[in-house]
C-alpha atoms as a PDB file:
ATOM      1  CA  UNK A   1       5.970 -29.385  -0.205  1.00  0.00           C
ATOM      2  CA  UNK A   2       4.281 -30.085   3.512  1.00  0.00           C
ATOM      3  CA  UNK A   3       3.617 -28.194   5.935  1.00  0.00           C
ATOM      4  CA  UNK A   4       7.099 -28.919   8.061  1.00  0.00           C
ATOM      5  CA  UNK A   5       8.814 -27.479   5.422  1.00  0.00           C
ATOM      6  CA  UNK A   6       7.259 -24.813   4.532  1.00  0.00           C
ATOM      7  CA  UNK A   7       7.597 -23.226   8.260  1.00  0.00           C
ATOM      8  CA  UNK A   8      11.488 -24.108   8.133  1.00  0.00           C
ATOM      9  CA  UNK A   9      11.503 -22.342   4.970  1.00  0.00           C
ATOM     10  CA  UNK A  10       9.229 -19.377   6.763  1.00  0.00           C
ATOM     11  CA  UNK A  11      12.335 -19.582   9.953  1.00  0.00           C
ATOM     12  CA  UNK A  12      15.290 -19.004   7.449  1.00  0.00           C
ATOM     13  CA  UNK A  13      13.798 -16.336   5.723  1.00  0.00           C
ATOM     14  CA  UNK A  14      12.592 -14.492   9.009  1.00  0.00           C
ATOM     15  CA  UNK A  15      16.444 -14.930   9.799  1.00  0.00           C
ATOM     16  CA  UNK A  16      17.486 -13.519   6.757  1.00  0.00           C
ATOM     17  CA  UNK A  17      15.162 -10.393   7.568  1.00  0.00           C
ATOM     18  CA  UNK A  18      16.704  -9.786  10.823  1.00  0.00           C
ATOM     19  CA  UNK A  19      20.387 -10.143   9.124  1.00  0.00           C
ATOM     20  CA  UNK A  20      19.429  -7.760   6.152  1.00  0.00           C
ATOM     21  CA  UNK A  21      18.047  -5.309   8.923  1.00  0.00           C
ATOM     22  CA  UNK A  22      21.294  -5.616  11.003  1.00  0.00           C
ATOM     23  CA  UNK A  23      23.476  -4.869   8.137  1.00  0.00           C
ATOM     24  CA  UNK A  24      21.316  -2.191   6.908  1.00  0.00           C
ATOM     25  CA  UNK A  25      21.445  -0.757  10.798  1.00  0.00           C
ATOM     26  CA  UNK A  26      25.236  -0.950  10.635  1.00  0.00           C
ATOM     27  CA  UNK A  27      25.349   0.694   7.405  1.00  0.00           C
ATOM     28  CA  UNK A  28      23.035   3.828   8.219  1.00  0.00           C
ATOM     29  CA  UNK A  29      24.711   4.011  12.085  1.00  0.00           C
ATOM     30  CA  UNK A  30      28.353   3.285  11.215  1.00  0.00           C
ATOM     31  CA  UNK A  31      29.298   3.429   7.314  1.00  0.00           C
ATOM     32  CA  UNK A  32      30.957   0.365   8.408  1.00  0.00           C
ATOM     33  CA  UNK A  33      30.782  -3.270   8.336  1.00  0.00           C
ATOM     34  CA  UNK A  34      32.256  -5.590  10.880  1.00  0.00           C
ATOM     35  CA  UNK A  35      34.853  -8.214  10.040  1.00  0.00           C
ATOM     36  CA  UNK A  36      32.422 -11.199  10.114  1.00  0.00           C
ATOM     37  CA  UNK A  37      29.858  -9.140   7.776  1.00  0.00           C
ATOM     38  CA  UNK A  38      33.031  -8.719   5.328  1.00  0.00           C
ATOM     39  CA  UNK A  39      33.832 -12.235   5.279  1.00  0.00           C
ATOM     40  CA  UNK A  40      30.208 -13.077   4.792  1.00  0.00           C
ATOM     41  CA  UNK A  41      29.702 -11.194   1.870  1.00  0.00           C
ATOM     42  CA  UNK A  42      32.953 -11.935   0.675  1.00  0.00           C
ATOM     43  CA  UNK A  43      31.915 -15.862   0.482  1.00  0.00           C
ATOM     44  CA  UNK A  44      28.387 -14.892  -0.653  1.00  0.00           C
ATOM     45  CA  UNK A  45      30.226 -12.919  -3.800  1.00  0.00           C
ATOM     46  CA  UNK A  46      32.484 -16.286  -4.079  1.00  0.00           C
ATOM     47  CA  UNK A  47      29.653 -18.737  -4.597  1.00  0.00           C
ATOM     48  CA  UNK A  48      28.805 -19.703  -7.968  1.00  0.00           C
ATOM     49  CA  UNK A  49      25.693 -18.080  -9.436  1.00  0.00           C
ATOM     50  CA  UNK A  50      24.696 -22.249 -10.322  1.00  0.00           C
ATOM     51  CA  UNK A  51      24.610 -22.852  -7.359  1.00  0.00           C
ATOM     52  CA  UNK A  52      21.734 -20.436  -6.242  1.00  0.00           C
ATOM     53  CA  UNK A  53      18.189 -21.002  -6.807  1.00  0.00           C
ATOM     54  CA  UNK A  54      16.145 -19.335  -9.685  1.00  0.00           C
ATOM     55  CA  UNK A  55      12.947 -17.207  -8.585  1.00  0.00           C
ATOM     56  CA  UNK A  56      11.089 -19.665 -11.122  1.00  0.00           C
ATOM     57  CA  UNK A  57      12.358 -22.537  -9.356  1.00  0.00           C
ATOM     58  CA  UNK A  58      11.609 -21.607  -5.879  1.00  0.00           C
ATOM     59  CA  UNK A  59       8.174 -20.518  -6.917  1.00  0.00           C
ATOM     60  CA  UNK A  60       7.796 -24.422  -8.723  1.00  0.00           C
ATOM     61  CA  UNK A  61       8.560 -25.875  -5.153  1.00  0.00           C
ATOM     62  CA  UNK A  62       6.022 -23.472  -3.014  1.00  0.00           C
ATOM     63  CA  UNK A  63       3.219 -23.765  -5.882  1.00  0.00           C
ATOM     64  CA  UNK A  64       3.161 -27.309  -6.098  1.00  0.00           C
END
């Protein structure tokens, strides 16, 4: 894995942090989620678990 990669792979996971905080904020603040967070986790609970990625295989790509 180079170096290019491995800071887009640092960007989407920064993103991810700021999402998780956002929903946690909206959570704690409101109790509620907004439409668009529904339907997100609604297609997150839709996708196959074969289709994600096993810790043990992520790991294999970063430790190479």
């Amino acid at each position: 894995m180079n170096e290019t990669e491995i800071k887009l792979i640092h960007q989407d996971m920064e993103i991810m942090k700021k999402d998780i905080a956002l929903i946690k904020n909206i959570l704690i603040e409101e109790r509620e989620l907004t439409e668009e967070a529904v339907r997100d986790l609604e297609e997150a609970r839709q996708t196959p678990k074969k289709e994600y990625i096993s810790h043990e295989e992520l790991k294999k790509k970063f430790l190479k």
